[in-house]
C-alpha atoms as a PDB file:
ATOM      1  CA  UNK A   1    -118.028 153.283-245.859  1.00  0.00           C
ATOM      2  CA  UNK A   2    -118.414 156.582-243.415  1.00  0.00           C
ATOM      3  CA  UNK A   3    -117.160 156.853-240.154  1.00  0.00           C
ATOM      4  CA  UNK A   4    -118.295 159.165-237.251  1.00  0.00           C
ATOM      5  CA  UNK A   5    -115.668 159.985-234.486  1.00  0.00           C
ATOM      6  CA  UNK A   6    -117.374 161.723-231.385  1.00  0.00           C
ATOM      7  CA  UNK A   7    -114.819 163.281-229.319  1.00  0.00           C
ATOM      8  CA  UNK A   8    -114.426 164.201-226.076  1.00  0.00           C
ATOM      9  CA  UNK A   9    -111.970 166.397-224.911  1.00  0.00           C
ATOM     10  CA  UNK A  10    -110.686 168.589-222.078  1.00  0.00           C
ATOM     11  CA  UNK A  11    -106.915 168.815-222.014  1.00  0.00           C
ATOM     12  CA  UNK A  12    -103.849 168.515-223.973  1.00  0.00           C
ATOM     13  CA  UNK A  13    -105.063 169.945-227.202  1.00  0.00           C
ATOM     14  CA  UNK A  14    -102.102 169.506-229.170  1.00  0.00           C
ATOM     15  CA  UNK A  15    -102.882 165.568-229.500  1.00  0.00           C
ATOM     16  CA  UNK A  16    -106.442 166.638-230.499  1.00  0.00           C
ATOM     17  CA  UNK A  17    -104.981 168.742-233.243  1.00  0.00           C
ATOM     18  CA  UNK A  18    -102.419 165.626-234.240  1.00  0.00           C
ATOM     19  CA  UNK A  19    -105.525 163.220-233.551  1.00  0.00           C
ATOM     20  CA  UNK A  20    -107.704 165.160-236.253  1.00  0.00           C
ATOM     21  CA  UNK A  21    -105.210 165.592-238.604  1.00  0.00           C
ATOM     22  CA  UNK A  22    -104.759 162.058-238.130  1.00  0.00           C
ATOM     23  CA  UNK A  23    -108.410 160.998-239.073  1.00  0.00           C
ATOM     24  CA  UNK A  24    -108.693 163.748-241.759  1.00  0.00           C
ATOM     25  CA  UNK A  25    -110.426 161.955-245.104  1.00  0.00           C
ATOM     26  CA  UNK A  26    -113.662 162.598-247.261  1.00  0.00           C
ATOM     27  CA  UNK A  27    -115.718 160.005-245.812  1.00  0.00           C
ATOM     28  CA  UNK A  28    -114.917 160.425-242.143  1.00  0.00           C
ATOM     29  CA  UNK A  29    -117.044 163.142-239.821  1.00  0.00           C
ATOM     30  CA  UNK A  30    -115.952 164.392-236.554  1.00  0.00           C
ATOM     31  CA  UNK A  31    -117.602 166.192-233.466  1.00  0.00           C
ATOM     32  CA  UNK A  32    -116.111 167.155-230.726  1.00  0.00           C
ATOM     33  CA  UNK A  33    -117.388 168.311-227.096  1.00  0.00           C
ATOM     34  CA  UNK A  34    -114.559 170.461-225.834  1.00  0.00           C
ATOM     35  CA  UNK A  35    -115.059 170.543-221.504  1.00  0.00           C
ATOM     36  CA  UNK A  36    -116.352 173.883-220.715  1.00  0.00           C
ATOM     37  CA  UNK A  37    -114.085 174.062-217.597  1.00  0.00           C
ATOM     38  CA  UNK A  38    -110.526 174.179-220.340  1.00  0.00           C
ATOM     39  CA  UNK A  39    -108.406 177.023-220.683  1.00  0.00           C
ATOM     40  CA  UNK A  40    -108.608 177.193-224.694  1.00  0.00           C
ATOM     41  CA  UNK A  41    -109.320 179.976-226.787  1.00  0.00           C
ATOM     42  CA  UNK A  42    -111.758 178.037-229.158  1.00  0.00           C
ATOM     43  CA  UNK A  43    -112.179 180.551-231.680  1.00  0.00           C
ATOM     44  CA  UNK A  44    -108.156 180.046-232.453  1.00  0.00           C
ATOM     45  CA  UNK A  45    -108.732 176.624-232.391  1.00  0.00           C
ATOM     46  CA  UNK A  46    -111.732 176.362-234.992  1.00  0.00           C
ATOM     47  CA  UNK A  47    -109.718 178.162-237.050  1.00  0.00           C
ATOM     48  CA  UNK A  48    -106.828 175.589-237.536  1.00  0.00           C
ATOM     49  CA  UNK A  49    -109.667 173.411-238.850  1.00  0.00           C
ATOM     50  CA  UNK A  50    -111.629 175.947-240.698  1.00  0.00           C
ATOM     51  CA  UNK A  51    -110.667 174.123-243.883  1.00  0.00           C
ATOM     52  CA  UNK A  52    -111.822 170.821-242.340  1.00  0.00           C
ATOM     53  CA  UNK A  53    -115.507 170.673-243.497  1.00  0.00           C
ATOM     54  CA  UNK A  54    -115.977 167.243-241.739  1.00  0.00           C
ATOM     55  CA  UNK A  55    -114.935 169.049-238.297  1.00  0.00           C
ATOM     56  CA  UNK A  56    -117.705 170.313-236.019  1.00  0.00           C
ATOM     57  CA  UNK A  57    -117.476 171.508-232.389  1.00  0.00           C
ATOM     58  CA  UNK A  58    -120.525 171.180-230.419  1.00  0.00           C
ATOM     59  CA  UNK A  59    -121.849 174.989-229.703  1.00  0.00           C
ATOM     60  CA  UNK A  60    -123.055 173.954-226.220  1.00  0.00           C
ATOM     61  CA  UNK A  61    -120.185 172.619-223.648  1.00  0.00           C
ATOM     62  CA  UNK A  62    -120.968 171.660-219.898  1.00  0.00           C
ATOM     63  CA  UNK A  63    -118.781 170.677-217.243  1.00  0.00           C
ATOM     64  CA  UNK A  64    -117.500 167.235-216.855  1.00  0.00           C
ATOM     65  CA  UNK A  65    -116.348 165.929-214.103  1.00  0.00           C
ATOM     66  CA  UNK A  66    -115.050 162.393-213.580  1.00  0.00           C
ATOM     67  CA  UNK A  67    -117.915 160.002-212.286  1.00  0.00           C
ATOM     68  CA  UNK A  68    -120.478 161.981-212.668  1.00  0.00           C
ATOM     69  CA  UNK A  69    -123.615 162.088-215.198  1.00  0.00           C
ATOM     70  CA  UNK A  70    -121.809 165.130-217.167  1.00  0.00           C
ATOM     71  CA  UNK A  71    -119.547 162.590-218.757  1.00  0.00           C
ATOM     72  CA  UNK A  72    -122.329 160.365-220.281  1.00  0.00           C
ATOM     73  CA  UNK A  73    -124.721 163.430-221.174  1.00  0.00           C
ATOM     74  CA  UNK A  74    -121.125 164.925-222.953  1.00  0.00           C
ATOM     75  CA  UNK A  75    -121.528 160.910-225.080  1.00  0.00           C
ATOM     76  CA  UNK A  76    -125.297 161.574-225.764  1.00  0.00           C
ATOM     77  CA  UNK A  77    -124.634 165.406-226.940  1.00  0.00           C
ATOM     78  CA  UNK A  78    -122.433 164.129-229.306  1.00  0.00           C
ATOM     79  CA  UNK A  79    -124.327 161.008-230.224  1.00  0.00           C
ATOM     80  CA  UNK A  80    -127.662 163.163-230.743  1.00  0.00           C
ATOM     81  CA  UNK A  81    -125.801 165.768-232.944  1.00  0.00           C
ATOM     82  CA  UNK A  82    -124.095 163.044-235.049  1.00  0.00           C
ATOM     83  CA  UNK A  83    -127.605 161.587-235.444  1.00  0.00           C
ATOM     84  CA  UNK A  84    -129.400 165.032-237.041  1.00  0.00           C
ATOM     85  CA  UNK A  85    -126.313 165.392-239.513  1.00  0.00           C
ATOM     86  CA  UNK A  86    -126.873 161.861-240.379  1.00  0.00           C
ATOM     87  CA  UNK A  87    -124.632 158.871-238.539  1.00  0.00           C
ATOM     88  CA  UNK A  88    -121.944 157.012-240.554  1.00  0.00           C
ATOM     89  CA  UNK A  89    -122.086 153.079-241.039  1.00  0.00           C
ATOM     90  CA  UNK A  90    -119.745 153.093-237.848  1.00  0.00           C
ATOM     91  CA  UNK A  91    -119.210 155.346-234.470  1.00  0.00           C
ATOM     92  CA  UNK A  92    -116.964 155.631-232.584  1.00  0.00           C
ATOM     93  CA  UNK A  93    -116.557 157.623-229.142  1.00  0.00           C
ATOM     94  CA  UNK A  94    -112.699 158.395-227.716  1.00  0.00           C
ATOM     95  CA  UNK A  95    -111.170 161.231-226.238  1.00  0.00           C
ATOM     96  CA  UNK A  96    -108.935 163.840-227.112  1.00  0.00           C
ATOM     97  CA  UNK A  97    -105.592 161.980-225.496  1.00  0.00           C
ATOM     98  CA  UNK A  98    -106.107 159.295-228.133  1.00  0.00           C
ATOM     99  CA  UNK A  99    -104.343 158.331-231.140  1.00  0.00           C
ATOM    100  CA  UNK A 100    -104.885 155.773-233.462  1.00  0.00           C
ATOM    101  CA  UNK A 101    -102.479 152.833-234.249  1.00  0.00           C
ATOM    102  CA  UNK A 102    -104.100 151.954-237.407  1.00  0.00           C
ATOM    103  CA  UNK A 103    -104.926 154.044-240.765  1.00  0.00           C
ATOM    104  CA  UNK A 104    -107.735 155.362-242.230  1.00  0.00           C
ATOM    105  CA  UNK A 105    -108.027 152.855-244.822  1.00  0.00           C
ATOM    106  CA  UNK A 106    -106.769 149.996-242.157  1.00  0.00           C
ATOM    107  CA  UNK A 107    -110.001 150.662-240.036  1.00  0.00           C
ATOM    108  CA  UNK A 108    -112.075 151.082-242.621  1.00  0.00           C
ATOM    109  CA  UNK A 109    -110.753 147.539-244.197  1.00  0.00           C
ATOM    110  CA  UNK A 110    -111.542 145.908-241.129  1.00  0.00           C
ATOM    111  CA  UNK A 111    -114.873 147.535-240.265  1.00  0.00           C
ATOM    112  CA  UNK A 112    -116.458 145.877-243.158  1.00  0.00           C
ATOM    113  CA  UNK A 113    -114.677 143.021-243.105  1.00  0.00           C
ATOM    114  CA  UNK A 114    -116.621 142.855-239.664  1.00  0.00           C
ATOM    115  CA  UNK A 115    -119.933 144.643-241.068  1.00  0.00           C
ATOM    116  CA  UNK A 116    -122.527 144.510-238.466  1.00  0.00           C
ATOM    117  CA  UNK A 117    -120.624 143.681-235.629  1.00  0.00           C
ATOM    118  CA  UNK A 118    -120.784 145.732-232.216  1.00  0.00           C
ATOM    119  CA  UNK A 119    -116.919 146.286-230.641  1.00  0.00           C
ATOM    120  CA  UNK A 120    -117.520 146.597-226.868  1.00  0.00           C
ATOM    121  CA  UNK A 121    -116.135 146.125-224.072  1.00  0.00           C
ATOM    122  CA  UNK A 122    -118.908 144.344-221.587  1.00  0.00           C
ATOM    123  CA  UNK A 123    -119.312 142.120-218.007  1.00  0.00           C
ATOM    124  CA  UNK A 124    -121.978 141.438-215.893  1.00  0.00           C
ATOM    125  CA  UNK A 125    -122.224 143.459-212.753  1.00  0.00           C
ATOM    126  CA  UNK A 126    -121.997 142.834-210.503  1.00  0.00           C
ATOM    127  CA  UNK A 127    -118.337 141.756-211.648  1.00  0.00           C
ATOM    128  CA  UNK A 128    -114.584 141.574-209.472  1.00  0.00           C
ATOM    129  CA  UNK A 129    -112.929 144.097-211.943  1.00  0.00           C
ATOM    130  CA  UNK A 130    -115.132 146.493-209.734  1.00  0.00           C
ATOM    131  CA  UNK A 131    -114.052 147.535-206.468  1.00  0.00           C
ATOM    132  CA  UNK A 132    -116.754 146.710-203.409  1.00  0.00           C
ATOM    133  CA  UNK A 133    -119.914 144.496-203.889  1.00  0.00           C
ATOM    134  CA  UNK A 134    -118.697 144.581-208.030  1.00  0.00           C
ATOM    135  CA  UNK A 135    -120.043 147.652-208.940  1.00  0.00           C
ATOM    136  CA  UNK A 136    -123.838 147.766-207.544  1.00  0.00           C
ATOM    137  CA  UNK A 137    -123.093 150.675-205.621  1.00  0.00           C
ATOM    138  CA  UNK A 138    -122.169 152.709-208.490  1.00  0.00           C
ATOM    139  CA  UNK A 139    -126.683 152.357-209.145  1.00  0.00           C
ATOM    140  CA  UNK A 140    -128.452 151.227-206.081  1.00  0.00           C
ATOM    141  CA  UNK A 141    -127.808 154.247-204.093  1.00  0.00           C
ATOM    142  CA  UNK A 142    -128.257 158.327-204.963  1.00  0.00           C
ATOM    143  CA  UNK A 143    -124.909 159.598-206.328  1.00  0.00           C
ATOM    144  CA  UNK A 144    -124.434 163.295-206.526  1.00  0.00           C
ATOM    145  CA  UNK A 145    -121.367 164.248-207.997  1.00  0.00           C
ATOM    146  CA  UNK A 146    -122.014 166.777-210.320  1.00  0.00           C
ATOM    147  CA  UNK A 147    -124.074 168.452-207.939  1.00  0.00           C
ATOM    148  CA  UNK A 148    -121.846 168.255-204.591  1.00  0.00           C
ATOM    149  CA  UNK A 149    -118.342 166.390-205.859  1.00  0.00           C
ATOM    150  CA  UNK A 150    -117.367 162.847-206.005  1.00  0.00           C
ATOM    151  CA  UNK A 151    -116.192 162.678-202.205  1.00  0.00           C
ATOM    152  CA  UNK A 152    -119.261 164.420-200.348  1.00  0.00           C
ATOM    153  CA  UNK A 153    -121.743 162.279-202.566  1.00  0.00           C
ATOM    154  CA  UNK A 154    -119.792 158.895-201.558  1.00  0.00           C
ATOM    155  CA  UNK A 155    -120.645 160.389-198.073  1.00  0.00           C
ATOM    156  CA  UNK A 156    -124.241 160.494-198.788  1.00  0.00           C
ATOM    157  CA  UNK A 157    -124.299 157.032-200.253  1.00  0.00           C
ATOM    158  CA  UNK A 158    -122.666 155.387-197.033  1.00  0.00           C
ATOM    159  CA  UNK A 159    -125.697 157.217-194.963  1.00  0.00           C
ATOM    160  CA  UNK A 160    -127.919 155.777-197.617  1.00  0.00           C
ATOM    161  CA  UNK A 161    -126.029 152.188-196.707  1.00  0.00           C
ATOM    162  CA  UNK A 162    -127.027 152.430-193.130  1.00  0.00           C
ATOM    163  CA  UNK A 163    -130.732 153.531-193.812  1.00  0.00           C
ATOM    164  CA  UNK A 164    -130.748 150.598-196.099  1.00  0.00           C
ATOM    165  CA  UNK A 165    -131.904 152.537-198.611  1.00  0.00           C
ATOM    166  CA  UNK A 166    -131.932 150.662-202.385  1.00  0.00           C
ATOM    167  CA  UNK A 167    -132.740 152.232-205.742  1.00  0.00           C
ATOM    168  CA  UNK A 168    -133.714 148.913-208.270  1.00  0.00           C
ATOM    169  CA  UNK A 169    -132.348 148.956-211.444  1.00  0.00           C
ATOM    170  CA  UNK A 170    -135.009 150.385-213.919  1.00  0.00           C
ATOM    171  CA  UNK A 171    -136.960 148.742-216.990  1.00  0.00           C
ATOM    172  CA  UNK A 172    -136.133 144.905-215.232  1.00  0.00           C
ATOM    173  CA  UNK A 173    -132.806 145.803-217.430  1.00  0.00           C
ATOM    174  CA  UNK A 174    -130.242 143.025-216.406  1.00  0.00           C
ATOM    175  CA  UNK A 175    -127.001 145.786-215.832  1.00  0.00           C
ATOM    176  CA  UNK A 176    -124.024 145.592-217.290  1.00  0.00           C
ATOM    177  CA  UNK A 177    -120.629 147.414-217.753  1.00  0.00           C
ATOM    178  CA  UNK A 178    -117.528 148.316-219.318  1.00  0.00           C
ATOM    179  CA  UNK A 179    -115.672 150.728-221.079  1.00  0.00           C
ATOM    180  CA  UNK A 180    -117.439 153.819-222.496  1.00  0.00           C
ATOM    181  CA  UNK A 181    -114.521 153.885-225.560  1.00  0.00           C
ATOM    182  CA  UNK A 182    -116.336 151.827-228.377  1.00  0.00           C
ATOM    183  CA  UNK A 183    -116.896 151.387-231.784  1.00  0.00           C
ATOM    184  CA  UNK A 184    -120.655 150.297-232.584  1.00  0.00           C
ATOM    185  CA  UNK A 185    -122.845 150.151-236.116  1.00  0.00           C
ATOM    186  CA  UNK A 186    -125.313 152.750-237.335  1.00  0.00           C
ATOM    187  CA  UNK A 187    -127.825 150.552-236.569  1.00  0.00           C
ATOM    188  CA  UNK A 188    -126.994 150.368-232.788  1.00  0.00           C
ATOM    189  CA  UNK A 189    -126.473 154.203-232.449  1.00  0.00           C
ATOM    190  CA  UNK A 190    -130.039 154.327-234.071  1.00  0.00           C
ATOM    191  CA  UNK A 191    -131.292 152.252-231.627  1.00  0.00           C
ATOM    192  CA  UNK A 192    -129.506 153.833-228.343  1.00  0.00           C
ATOM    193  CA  UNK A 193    -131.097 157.077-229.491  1.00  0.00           C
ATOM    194  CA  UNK A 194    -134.397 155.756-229.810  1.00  0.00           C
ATOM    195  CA  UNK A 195    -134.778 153.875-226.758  1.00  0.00           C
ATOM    196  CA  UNK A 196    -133.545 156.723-224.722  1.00  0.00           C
ATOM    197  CA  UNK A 197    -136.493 158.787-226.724  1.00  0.00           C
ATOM    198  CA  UNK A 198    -138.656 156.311-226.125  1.00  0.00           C
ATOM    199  CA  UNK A 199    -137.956 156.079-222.347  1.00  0.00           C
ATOM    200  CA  UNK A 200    -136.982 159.226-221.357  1.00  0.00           C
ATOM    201  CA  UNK A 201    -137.057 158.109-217.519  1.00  0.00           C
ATOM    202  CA  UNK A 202    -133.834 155.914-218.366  1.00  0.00           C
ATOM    203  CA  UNK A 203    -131.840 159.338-218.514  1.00  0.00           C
ATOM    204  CA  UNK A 204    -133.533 160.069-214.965  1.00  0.00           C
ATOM    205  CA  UNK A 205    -132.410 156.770-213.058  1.00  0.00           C
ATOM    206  CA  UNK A 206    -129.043 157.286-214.671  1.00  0.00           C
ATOM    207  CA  UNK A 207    -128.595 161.257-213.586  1.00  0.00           C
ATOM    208  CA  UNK A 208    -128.447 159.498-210.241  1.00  0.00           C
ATOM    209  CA  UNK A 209    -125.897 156.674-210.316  1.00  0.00           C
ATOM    210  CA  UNK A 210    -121.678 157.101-210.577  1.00  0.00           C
ATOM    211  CA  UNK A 211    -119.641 156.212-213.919  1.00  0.00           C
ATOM    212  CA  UNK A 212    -123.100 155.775-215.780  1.00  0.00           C
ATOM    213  CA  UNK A 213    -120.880 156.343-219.000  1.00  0.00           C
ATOM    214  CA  UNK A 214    -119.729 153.124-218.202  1.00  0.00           C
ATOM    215  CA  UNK A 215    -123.093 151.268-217.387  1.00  0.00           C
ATOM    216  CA  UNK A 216    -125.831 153.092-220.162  1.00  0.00           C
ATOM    217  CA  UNK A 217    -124.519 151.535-223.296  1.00  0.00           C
ATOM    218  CA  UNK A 218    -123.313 148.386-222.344  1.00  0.00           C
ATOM    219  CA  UNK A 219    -126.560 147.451-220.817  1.00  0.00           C
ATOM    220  CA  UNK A 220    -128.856 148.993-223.194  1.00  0.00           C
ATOM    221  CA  UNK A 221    -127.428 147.169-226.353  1.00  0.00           C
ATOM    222  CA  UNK A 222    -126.853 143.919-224.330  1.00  0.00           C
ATOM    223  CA  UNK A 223    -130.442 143.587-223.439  1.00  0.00           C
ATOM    224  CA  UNK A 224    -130.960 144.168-227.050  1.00  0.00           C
ATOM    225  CA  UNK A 225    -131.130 142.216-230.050  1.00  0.00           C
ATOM    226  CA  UNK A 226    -127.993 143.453-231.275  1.00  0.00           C
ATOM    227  CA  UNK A 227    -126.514 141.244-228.073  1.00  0.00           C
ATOM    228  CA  UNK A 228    -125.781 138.248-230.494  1.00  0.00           C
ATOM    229  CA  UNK A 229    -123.625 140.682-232.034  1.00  0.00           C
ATOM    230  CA  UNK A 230    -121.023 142.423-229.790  1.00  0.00           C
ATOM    231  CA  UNK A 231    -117.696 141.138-229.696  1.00  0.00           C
ATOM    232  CA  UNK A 232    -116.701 141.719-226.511  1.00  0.00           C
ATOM    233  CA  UNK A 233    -113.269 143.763-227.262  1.00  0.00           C
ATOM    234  CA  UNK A 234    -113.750 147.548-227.619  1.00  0.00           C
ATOM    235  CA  UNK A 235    -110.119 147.866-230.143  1.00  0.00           C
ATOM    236  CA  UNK A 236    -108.445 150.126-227.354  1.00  0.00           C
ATOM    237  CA  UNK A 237    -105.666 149.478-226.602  1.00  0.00           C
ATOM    238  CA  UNK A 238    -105.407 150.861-222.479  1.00  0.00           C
ATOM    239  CA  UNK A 239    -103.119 149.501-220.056  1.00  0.00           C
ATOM    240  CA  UNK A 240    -104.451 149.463-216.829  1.00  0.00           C
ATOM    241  CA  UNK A 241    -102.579 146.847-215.061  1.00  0.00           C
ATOM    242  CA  UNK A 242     -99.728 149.380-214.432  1.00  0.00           C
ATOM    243  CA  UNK A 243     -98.021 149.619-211.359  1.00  0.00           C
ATOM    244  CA  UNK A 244     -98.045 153.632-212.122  1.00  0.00           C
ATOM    245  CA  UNK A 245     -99.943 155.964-209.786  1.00  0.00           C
ATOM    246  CA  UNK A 246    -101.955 157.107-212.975  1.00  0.00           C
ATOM    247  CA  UNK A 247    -104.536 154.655-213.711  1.00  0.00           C
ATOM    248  CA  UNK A 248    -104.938 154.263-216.957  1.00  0.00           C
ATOM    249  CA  UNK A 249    -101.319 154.583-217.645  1.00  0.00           C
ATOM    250  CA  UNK A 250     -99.735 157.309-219.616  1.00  0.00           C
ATOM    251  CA  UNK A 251     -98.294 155.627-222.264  1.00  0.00           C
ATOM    252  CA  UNK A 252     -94.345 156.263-222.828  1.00  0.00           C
ATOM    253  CA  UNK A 253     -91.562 155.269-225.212  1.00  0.00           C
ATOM    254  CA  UNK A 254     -91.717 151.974-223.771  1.00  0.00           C
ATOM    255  CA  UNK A 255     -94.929 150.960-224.494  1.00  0.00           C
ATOM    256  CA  UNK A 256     -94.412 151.702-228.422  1.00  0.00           C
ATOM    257  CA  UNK A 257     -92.963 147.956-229.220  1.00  0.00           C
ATOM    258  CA  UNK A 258     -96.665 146.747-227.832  1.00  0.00           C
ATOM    259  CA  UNK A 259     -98.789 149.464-229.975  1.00  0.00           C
ATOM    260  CA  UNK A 260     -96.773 148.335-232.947  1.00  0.00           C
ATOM    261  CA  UNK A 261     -97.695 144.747-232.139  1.00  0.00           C
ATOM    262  CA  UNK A 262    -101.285 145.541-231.080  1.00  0.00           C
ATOM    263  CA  UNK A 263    -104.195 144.731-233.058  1.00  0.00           C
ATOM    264  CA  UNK A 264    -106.471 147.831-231.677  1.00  0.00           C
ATOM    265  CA  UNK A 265    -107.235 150.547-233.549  1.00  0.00           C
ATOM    266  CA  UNK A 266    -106.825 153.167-231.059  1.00  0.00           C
ATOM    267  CA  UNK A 267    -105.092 153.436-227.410  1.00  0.00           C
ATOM    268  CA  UNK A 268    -104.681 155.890-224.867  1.00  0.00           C
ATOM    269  CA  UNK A 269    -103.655 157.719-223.110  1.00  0.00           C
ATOM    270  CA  UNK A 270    -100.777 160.358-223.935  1.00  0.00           C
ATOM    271  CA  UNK A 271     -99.779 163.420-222.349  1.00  0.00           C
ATOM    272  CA  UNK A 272     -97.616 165.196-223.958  1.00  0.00           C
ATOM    273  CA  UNK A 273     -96.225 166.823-220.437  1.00  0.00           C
ATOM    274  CA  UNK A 274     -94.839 162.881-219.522  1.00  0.00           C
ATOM    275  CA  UNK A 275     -93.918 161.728-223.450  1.00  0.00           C
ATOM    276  CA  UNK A 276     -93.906 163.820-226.157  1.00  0.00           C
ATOM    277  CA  UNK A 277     -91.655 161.496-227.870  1.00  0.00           C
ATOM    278  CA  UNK A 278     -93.948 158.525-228.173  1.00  0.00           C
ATOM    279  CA  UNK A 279     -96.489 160.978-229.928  1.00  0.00           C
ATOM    280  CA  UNK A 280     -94.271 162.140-232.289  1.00  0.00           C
ATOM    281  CA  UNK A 281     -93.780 158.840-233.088  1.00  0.00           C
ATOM    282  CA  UNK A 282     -96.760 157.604-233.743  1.00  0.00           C
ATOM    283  CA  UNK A 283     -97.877 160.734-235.413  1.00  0.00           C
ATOM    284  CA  UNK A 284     -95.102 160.633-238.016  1.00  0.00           C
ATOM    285  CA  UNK A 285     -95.350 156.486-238.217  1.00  0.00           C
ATOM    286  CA  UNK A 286     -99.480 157.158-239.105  1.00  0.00           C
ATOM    287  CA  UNK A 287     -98.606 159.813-241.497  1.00  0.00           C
ATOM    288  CA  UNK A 288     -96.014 157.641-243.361  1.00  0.00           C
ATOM    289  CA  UNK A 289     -98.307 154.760-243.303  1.00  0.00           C
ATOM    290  CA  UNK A 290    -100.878 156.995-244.872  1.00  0.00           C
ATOM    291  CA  UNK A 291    -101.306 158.509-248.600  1.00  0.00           C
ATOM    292  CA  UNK A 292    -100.825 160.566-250.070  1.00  0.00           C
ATOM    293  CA  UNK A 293     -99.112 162.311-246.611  1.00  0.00           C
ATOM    294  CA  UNK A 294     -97.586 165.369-245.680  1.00  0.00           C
ATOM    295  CA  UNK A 295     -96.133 165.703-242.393  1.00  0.00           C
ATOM    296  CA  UNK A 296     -96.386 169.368-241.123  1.00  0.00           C
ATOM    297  CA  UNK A 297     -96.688 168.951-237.385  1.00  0.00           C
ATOM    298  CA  UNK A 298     -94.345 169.409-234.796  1.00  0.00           C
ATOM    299  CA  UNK A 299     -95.372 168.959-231.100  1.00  0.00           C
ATOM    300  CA  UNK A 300     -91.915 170.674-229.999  1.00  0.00           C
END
């Protein structure tokens, strides 16, 4: 079996290094969008994968900025290159402040184990886990934010509010939402692409709306016939029930008796400026788990 990992990154780039090394094997391709907005000298970077045939780095990098459309066109970029170097049985998206909890071999055991399944996170919106009227704001009103910020279009949507001004949701799509971390089959990924070719005007409602990264998939493939196959749990493990002012929360030393319990394949996220310790860890646990191995990373 061949995975894809599509990455998206913008900070921290010492877990991306650990997270590669991490994934490195013959039958695993990665691609990663590095944030055109990060301090990084890219070239040096490359080079510490040079060796890594399986490694690509998108040549074209845009801004993202939280909330706004770049995110989700940063997913499709990555999505759309996997597709012309030819998609592995399984993709999966997550960022560069991930790290998996499971091998290789582990994921790959389960993944077809659980051949033809779609791992997603999903709800109806308009749903409570959404702040406001559940989340309809986030499409039936004009958002902005790449081209004016997150605050001064949520400005422009309350005028639209008081001029009662609705956008419907397009294609009589029933919307839905959830995570944009996920792990979905070939066959899906095919079948994103080629709706989104096929209805180009999708990517033109969406342009418009807040979070779409968390919106496009989930209601694309769950007004699909791949519906009857998603299993509603996207193998992340993310904490965001913290009390912590960081939402998700940075995950510490304390967390690491949970990720050693947890069944997910991945969690997030880590920052090595709050807990370098906890990477270490799992680094050097993943490693060991691993063969053959050979530990030759330090992130002190």
């Amino acid at each position: 079996m061949k995975l894809t990992y599509l990455i998206m990154a913008h900070k921290d780039f010492k877990i991306l290094e650990l997270l590669v090394d991490l994934l490195n094997q013959n039958n695993i391709d990665i691609i990663i969008h590095i944030d055109s907005k990060s301090e990084i000298d890219l070239d040096r970077f490359i080079k510490k994968f040079e060796s890594y045939n399986y490694v690509r780095f998108l040549e074209k990098r845009i801004a993202v900025n939280w909330g706004g459309f770049s995110l989700l066109e940063a997913q499709l970029m990555l999505l759309f290159a996997s597709r012309q170097i030819g998609l592995g049985d399984y993709v999966s998206f997550i960022s560069g402040q991930d790290l998996p909890l499971k091998t290789t071999n582990e994921i790959i055991k389960f993944l077809q184990k659980n051949r033809g399944k779609e791992f997603i996170e999903f709800f109806d919106i308009p749903n409570r886990k959404w702040s406001g009227n559940g989340g309809k704001d986030r499409y039936e009103f004009f958002w902005l934010v790449d081209q004016i910020g997150y605050n001064k279009s949520k400005q422009f949507v309350e005028i639209q509010k008081k001029e009662n001004t609705y956008r419907k949701f397009p294609h009589q799509l029933k919307p839905y939402g959830g995570s944009n971390w996920m792990t979905i089959s070939k066959e899906c990924a095919e079948y994103i692409c080629e709706y989104i070719i096929n209805n180009p005007k999708i990517i033109d409602y969406f342009k418009y709306t807040v979070h779409p990264d968390e919106m496009l998939f989930q209601t694309l493939i769950l007004n699909s016939n791949f519906k009857d196959k998603v299993i509603n749990d996207n193998l992340r493990y993310i904490d965001w029930n913290s009390s912590t002012a960081s939402l998700p929360k940075i995950l510490n030393k304390d967390d690491m008796r949970s990720l050693q319990k947890s069944t997910c394949h991945f969690a997030r996220k880590f920052d090595t400026k709050v807990d370098k310790e906890i990477i270490d860890e799992l680094f050097h646990s993943l490693k060991l788990a691993s063969k053959p191995y050979k530990v030759d990373h330090d992130i002190n």
